[in-house]
PDB file of N, CA and C in Angstrom:
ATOM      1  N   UNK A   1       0.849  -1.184   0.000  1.00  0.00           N
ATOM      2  CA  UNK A   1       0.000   0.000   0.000  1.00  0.00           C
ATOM      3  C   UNK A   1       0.889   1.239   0.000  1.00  0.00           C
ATOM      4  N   UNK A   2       0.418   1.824  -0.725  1.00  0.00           N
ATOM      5  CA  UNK A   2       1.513   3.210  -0.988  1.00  0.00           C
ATOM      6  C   UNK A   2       0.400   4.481   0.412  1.00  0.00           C
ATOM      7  N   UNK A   3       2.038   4.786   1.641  1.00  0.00           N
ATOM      8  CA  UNK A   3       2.141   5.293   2.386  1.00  0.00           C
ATOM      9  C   UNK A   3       1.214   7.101   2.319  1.00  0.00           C
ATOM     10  N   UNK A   4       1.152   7.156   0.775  1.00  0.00           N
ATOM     11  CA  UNK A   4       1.181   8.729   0.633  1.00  0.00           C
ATOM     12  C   UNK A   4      -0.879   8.676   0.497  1.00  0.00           C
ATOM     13  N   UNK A   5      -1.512   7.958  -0.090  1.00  0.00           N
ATOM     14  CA  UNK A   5      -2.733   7.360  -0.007  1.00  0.00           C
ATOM     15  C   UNK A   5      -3.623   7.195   1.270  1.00  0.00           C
ATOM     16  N   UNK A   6      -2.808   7.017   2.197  1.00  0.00           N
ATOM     17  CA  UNK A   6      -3.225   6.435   3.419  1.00  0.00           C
ATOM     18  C   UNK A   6      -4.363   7.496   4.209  1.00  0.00           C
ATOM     19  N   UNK A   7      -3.929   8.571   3.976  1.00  0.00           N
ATOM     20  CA  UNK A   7      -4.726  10.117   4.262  1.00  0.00           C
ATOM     21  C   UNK A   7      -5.968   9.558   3.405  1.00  0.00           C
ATOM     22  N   UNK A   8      -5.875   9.740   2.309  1.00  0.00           N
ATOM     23  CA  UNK A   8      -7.474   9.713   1.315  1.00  0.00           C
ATOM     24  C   UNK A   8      -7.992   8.485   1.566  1.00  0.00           C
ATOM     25  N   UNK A   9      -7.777   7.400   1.856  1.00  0.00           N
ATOM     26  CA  UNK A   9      -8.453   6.511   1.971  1.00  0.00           C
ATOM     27  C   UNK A   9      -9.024   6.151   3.431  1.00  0.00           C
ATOM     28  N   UNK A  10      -8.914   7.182   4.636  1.00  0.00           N
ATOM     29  CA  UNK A  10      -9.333   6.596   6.001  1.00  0.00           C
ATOM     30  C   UNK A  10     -10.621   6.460   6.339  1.00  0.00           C
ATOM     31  N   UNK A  11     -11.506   7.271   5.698  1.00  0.00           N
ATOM     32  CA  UNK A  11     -12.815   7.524   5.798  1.00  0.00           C
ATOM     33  C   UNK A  11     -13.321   5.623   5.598  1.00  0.00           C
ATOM     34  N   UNK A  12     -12.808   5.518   4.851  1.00  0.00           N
ATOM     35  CA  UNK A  12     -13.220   3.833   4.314  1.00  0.00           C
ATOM     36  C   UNK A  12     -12.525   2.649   5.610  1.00  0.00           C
ATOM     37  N   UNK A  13     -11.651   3.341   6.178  1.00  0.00           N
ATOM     38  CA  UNK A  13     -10.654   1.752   7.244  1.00  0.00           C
ATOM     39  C   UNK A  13     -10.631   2.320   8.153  1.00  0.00           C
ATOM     40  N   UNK A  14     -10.287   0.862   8.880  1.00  0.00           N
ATOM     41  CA  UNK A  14     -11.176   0.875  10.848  1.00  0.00           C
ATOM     42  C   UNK A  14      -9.555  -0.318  10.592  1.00  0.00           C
ATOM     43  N   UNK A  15      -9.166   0.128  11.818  1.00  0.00           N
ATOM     44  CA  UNK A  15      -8.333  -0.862  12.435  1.00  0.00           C
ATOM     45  C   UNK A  15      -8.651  -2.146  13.599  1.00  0.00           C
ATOM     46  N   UNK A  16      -8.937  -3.101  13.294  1.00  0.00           N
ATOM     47  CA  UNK A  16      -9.693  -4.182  13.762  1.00  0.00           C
ATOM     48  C   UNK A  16      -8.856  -5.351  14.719  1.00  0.00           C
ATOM     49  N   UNK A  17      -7.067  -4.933  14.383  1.00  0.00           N
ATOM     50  CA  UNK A  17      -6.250  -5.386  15.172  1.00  0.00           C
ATOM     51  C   UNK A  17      -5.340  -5.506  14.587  1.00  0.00           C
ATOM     52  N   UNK A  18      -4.290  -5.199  16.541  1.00  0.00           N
ATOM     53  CA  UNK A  18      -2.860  -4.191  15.712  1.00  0.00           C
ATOM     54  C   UNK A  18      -2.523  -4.938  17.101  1.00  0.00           C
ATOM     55  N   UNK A  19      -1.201  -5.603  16.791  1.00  0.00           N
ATOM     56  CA  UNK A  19       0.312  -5.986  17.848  1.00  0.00           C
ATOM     57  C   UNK A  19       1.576  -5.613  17.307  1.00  0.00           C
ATOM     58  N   UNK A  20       2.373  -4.912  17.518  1.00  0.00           N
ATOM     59  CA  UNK A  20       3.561  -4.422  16.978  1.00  0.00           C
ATOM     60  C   UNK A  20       3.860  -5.266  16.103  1.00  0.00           C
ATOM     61  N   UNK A  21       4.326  -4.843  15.323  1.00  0.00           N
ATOM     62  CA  UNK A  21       4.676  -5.853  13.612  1.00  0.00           C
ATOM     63  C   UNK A  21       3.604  -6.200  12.681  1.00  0.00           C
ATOM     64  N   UNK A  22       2.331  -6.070  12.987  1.00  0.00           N
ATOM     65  CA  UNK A  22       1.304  -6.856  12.384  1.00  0.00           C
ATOM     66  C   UNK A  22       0.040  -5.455  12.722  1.00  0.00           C
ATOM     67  N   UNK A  23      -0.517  -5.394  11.810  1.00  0.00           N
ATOM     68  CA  UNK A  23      -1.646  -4.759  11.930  1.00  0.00           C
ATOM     69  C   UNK A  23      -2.905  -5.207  10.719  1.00  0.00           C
ATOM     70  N   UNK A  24      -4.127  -5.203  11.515  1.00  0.00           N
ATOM     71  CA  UNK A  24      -5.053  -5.762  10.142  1.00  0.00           C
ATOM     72  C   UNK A  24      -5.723  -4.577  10.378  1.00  0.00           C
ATOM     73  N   UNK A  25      -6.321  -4.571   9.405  1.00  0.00           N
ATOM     74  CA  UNK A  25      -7.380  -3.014   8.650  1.00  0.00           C
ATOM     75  C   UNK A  25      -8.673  -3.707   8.327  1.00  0.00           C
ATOM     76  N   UNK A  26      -9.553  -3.119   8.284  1.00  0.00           N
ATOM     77  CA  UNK A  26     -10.777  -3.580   7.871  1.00  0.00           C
ATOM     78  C   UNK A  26     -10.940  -2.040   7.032  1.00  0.00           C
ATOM     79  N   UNK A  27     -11.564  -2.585   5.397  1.00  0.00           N
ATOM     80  CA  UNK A  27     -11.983  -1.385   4.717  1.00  0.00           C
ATOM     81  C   UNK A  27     -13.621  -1.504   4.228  1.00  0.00           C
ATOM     82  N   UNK A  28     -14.097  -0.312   4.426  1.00  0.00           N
ATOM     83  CA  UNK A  28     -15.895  -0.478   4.085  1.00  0.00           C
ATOM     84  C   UNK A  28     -15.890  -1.142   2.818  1.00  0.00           C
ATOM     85  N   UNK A  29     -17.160  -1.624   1.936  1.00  0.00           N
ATOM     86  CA  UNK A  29     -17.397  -2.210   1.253  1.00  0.00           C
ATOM     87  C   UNK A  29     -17.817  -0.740   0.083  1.00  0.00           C
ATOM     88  N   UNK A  30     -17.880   0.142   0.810  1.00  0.00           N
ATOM     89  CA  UNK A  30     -17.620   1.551  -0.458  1.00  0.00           C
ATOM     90  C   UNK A  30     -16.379   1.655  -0.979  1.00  0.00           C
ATOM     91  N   UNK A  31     -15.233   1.263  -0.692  1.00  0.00           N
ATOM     92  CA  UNK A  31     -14.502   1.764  -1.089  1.00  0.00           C
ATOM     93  C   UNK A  31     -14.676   0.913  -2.534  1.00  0.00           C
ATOM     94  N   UNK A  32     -15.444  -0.187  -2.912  1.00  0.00           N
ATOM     95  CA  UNK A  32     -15.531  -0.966  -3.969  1.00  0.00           C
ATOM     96  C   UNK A  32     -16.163   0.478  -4.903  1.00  0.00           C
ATOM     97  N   UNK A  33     -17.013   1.155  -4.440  1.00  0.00           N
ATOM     98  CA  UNK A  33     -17.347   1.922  -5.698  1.00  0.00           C
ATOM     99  C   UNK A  33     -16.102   2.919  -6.053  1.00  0.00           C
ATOM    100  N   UNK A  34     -15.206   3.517  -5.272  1.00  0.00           N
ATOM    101  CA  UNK A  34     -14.228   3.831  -5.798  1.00  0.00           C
ATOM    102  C   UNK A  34     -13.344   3.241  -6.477  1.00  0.00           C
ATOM    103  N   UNK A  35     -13.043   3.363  -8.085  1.00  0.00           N
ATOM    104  CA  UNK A  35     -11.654   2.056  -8.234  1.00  0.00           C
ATOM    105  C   UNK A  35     -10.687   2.828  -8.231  1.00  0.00           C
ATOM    106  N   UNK A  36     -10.161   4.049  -7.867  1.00  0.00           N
ATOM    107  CA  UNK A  36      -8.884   4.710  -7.756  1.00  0.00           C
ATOM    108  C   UNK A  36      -8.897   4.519  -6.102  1.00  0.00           C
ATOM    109  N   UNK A  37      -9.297   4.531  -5.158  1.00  0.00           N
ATOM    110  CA  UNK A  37      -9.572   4.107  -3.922  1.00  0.00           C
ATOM    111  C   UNK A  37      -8.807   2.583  -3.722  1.00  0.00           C
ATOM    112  N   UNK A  38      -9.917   1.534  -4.553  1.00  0.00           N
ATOM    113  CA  UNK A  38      -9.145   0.110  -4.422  1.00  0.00           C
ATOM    114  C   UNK A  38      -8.277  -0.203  -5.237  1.00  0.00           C
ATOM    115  N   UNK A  39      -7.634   0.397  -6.107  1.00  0.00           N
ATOM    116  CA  UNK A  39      -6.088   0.598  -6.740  1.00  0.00           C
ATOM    117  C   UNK A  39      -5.171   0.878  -6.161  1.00  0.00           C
ATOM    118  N   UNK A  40      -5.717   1.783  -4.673  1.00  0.00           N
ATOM    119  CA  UNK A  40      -4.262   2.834  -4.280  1.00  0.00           C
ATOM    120  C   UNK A  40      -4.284   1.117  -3.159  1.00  0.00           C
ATOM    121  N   UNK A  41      -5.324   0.510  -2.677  1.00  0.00           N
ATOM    122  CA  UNK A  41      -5.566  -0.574  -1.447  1.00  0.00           C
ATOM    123  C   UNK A  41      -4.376  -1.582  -2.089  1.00  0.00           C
ATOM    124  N   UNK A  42      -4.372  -1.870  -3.512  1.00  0.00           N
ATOM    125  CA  UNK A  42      -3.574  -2.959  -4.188  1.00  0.00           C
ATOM    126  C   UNK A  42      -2.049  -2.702  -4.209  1.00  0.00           C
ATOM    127  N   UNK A  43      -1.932  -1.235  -4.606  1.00  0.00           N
ATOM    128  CA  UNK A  43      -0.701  -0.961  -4.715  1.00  0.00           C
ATOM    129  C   UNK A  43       0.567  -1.293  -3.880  1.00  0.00           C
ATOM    130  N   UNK A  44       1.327  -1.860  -4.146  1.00  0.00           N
ATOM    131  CA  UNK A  44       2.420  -2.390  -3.547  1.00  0.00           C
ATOM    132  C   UNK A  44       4.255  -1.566  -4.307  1.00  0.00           C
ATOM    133  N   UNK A  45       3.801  -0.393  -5.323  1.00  0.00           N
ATOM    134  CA  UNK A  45       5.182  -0.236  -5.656  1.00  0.00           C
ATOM    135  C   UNK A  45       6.139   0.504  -4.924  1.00  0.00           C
ATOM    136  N   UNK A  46       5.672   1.581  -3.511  1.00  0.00           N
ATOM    137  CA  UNK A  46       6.545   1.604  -2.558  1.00  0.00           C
ATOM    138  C   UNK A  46       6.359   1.555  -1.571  1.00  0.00           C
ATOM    139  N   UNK A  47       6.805   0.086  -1.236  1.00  0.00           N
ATOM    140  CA  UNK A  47       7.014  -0.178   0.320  1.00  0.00           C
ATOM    141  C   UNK A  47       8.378  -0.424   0.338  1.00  0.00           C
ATOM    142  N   UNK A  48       9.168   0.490   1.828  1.00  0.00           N
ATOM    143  CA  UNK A  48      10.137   0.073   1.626  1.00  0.00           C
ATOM    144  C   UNK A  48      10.712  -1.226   2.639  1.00  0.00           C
ATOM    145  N   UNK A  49      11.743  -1.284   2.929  1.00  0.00           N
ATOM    146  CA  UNK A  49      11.744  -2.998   3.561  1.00  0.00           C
ATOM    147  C   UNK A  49      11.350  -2.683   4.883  1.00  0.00           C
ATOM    148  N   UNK A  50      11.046  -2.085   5.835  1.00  0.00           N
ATOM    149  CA  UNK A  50      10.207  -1.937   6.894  1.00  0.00           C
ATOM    150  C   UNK A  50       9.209  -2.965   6.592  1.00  0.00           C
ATOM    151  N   UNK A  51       8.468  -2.521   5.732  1.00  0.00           N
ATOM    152  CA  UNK A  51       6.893  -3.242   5.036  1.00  0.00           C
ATOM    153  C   UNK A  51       7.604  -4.518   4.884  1.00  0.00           C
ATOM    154  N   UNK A  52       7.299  -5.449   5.364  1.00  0.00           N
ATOM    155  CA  UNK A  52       7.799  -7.256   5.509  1.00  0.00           C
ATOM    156  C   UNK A  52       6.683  -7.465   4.295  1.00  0.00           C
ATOM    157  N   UNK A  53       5.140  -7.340   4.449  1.00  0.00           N
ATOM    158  CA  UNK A  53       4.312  -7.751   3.655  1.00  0.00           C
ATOM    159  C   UNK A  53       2.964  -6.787   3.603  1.00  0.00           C
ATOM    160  N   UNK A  54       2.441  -6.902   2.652  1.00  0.00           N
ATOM    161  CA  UNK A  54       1.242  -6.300   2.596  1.00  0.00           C
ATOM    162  C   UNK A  54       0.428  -7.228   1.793  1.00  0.00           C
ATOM    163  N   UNK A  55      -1.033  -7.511   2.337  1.00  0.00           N
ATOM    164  CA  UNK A  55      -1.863  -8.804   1.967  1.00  0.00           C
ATOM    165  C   UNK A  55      -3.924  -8.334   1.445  1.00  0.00           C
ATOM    166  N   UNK A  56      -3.773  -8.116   0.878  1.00  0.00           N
ATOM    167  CA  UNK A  56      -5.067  -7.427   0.700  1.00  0.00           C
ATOM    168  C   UNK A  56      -6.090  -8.627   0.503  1.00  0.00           C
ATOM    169  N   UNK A  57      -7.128  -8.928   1.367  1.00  0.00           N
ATOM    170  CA  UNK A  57      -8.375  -9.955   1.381  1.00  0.00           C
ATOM    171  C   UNK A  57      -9.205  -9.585   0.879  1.00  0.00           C
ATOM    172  N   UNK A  58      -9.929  -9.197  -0.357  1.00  0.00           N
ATOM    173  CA  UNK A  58     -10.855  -9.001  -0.558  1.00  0.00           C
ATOM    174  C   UNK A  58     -12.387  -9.576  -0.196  1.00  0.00           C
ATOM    175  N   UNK A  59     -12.555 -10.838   0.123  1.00  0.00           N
ATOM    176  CA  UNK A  59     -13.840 -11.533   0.578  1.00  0.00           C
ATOM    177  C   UNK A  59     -13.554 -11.155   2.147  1.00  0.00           C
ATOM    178  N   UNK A  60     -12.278 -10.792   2.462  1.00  0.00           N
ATOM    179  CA  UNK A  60     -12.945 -10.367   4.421  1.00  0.00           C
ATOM    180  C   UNK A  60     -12.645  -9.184   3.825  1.00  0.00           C
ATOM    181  N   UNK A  61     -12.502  -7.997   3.240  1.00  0.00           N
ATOM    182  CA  UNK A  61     -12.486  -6.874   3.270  1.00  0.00           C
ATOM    183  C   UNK A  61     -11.441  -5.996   4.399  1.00  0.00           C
ATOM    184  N   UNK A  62     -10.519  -6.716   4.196  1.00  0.00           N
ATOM    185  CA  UNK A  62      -9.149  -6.587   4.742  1.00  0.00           C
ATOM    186  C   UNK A  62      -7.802  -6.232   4.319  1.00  0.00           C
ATOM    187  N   UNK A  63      -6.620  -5.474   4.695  1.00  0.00           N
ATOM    188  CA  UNK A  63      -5.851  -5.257   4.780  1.00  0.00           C
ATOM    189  C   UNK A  63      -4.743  -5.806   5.794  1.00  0.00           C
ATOM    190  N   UNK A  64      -3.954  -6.874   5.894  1.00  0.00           N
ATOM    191  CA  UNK A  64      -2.482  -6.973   6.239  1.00  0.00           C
ATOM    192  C   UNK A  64      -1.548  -6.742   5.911  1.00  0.00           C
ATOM    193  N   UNK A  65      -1.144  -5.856   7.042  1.00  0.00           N
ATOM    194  CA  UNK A  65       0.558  -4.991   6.928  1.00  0.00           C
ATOM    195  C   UNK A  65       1.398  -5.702   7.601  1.00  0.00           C
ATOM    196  N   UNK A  66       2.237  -6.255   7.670  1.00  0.00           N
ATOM    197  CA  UNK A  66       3.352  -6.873   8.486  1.00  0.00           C
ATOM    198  C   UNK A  66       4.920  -6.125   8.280  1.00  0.00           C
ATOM    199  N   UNK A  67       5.132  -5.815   9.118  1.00  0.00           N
ATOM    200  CA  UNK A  67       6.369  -4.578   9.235  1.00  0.00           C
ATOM    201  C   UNK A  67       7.219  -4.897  10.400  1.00  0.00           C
ATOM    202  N   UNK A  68       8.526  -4.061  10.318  1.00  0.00           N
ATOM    203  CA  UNK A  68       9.063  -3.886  11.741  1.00  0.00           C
ATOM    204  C   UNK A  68       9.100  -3.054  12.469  1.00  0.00           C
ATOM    205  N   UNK A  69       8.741  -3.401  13.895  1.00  0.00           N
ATOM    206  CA  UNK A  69       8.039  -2.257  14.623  1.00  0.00           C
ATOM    207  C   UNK A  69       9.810  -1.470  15.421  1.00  0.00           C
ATOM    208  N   UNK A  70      10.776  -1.989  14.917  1.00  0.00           N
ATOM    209  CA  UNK A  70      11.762  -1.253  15.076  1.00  0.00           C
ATOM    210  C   UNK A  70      12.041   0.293  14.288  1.00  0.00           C
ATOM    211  N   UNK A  71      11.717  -0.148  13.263  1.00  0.00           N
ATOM    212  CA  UNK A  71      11.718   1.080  11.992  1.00  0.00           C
ATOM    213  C   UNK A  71      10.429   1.495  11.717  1.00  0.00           C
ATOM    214  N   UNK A  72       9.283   1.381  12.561  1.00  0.00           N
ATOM    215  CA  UNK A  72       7.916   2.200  12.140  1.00  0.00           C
ATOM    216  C   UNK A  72       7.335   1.704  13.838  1.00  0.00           C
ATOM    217  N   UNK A  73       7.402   2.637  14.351  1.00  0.00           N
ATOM    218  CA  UNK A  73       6.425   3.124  15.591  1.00  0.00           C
ATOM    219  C   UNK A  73       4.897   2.531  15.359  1.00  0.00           C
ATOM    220  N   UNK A  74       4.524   1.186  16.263  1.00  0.00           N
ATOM    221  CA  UNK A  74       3.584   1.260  16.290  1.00  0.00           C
ATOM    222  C   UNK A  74       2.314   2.402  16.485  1.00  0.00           C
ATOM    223  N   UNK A  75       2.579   2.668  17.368  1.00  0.00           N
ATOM    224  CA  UNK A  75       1.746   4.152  17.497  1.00  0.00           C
ATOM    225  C   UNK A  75       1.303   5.137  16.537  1.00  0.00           C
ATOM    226  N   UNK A  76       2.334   5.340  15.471  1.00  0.00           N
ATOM    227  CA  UNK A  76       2.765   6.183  14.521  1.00  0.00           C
ATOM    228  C   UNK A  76       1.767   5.171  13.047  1.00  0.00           C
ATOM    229  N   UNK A  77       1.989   4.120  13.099  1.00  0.00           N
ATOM    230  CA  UNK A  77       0.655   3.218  12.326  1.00  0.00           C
ATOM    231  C   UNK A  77      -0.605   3.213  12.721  1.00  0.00           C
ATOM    232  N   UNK A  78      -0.929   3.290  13.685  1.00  0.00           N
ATOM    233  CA  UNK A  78      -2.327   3.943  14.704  1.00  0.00           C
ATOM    234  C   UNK A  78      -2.923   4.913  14.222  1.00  0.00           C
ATOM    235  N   UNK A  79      -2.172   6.202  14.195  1.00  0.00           N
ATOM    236  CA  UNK A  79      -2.079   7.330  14.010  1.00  0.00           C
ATOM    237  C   UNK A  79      -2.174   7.707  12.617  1.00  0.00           C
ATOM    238  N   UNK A  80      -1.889   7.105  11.808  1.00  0.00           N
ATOM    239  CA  UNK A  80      -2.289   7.384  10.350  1.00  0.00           C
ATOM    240  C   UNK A  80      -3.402   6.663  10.050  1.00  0.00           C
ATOM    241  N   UNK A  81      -3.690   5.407  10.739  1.00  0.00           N
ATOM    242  CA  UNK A  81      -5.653   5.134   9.941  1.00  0.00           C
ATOM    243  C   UNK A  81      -6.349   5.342  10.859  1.00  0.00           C
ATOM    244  N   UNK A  82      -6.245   5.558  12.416  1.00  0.00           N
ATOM    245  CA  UNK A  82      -7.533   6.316  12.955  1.00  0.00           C
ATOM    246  C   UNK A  82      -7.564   7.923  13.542  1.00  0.00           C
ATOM    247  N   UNK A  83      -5.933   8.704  13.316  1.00  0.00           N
ATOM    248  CA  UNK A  83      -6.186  10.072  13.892  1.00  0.00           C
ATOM    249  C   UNK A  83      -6.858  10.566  13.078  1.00  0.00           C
ATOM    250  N   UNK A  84      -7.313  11.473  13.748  1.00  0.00           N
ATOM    251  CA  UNK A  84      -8.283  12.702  13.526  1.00  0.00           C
ATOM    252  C   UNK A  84      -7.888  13.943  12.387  1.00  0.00           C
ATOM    253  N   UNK A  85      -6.349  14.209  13.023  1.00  0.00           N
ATOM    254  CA  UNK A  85      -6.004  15.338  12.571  1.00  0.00           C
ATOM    255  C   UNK A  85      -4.955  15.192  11.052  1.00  0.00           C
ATOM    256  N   UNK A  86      -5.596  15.427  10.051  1.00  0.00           N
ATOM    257  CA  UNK A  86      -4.799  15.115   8.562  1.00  0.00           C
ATOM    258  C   UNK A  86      -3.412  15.851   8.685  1.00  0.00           C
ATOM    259  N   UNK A  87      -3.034  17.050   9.293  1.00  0.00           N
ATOM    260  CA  UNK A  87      -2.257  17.392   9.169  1.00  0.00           C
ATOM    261  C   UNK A  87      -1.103  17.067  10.217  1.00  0.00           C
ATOM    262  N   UNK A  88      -1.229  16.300  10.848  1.00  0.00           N
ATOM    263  CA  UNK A  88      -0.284  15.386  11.807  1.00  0.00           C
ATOM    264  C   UNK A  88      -0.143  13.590  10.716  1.00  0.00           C
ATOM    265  N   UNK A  89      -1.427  13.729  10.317  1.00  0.00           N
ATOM    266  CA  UNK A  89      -1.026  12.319   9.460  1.00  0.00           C
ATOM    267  C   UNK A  89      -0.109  13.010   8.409  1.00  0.00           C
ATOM    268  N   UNK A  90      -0.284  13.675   7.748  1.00  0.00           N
ATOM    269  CA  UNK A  90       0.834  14.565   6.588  1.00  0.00           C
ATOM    270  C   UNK A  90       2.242  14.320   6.942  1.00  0.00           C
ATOM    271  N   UNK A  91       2.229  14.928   8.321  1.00  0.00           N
ATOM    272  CA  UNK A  91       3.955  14.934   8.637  1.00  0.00           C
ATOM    273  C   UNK A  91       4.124  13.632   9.226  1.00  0.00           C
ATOM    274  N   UNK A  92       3.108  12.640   9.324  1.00  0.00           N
ATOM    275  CA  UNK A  92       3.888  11.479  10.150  1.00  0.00           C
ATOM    276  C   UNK A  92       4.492  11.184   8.486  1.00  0.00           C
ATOM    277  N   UNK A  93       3.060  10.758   7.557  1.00  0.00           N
ATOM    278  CA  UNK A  93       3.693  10.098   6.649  1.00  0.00           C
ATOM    279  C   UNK A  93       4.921  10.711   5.657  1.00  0.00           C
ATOM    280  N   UNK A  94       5.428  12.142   5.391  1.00  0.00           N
ATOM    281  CA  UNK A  94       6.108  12.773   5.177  1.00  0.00           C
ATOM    282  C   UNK A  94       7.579  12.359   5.999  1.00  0.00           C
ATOM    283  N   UNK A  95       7.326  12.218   7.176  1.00  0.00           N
ATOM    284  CA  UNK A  95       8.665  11.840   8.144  1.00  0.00           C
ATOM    285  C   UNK A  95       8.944  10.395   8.105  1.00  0.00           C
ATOM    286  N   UNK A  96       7.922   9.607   8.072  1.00  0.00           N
ATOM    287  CA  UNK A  96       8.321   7.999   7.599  1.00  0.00           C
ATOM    288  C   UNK A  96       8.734   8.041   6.290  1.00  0.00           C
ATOM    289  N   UNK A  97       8.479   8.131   5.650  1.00  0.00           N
ATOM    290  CA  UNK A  97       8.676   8.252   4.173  1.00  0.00           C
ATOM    291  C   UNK A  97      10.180   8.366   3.642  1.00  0.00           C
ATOM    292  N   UNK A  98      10.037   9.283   4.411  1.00  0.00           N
ATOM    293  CA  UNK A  98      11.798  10.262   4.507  1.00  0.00           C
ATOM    294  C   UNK A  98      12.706   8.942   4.955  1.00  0.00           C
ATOM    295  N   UNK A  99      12.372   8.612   6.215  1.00  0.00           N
ATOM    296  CA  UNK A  99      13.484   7.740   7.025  1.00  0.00           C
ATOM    297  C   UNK A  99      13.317   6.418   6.280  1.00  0.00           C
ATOM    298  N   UNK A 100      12.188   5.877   6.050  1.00  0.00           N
ATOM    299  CA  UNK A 100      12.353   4.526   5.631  1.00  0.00           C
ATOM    300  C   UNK A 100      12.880   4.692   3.834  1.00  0.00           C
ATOM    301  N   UNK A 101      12.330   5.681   3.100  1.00  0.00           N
ATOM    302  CA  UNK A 101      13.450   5.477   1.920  1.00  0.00           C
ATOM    303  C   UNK A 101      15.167   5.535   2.239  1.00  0.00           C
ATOM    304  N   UNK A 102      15.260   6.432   2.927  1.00  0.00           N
ATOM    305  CA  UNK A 102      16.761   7.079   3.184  1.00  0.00           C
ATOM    306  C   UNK A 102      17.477   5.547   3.986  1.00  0.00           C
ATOM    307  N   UNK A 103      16.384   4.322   4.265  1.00  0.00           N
ATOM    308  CA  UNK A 103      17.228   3.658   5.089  1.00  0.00           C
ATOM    309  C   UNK A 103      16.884   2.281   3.721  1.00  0.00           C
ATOM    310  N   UNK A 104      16.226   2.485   2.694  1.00  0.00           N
ATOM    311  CA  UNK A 104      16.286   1.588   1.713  1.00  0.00           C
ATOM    312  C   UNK A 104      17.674   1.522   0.861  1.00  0.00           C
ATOM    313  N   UNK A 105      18.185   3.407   0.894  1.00  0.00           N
ATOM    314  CA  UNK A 105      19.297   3.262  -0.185  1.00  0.00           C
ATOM    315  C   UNK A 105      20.364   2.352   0.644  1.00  0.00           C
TER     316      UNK A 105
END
């Protein structure tokens, strides 16, 4: 799932269960009428190796992220699909972004 998306698509995902390294998403069944919505859900072209896996279920209407919670703050994954405030999700994902490419090269 591309990190920069994650803002536009929250209205649609509920976090349904999260243990450091592992988090599952649950996404509404609207986001099916969007297909630029469930394109950005498919997308896999930047994750960087933090992201162990990303698993998209479509018949449970799910999302699995499997990551390391050394290089991405659980909290900080919290915080981008259920905070409130877009412009704290901006700079989280702006500041992950930053560190986890800069730690791909």
């Amino acid at each position: 799932m591309n990190f920069h998306k994650i803002v536009e698509l929250e209205k649609y995902l509920d976090v349904a269960h999260h243990i450091p390294g592992r988090i599952r998403v649950k996404f509404s069944p609207l986001i099916l009428t969007r297909p630029a919505a469930l394109a950005a859900m498919k997308e896999h072209t930047e994750l960087p190796e933090a992201i162990k896996e990303a698993r998209v279920n479509m018949s449970a209407r799910s999302v699995v992220i499997e990551y390391d919670p050394e290089e991405i703050s659980p909290e900080l994954i919290e915080e981008l699909i259920q905070g409130k405030d877009k412009e704290n999700k901006a700079q989280i994902i702006s500041d992950l972004y930053g560190k986890l490419m800069k730690n791909a090269s």
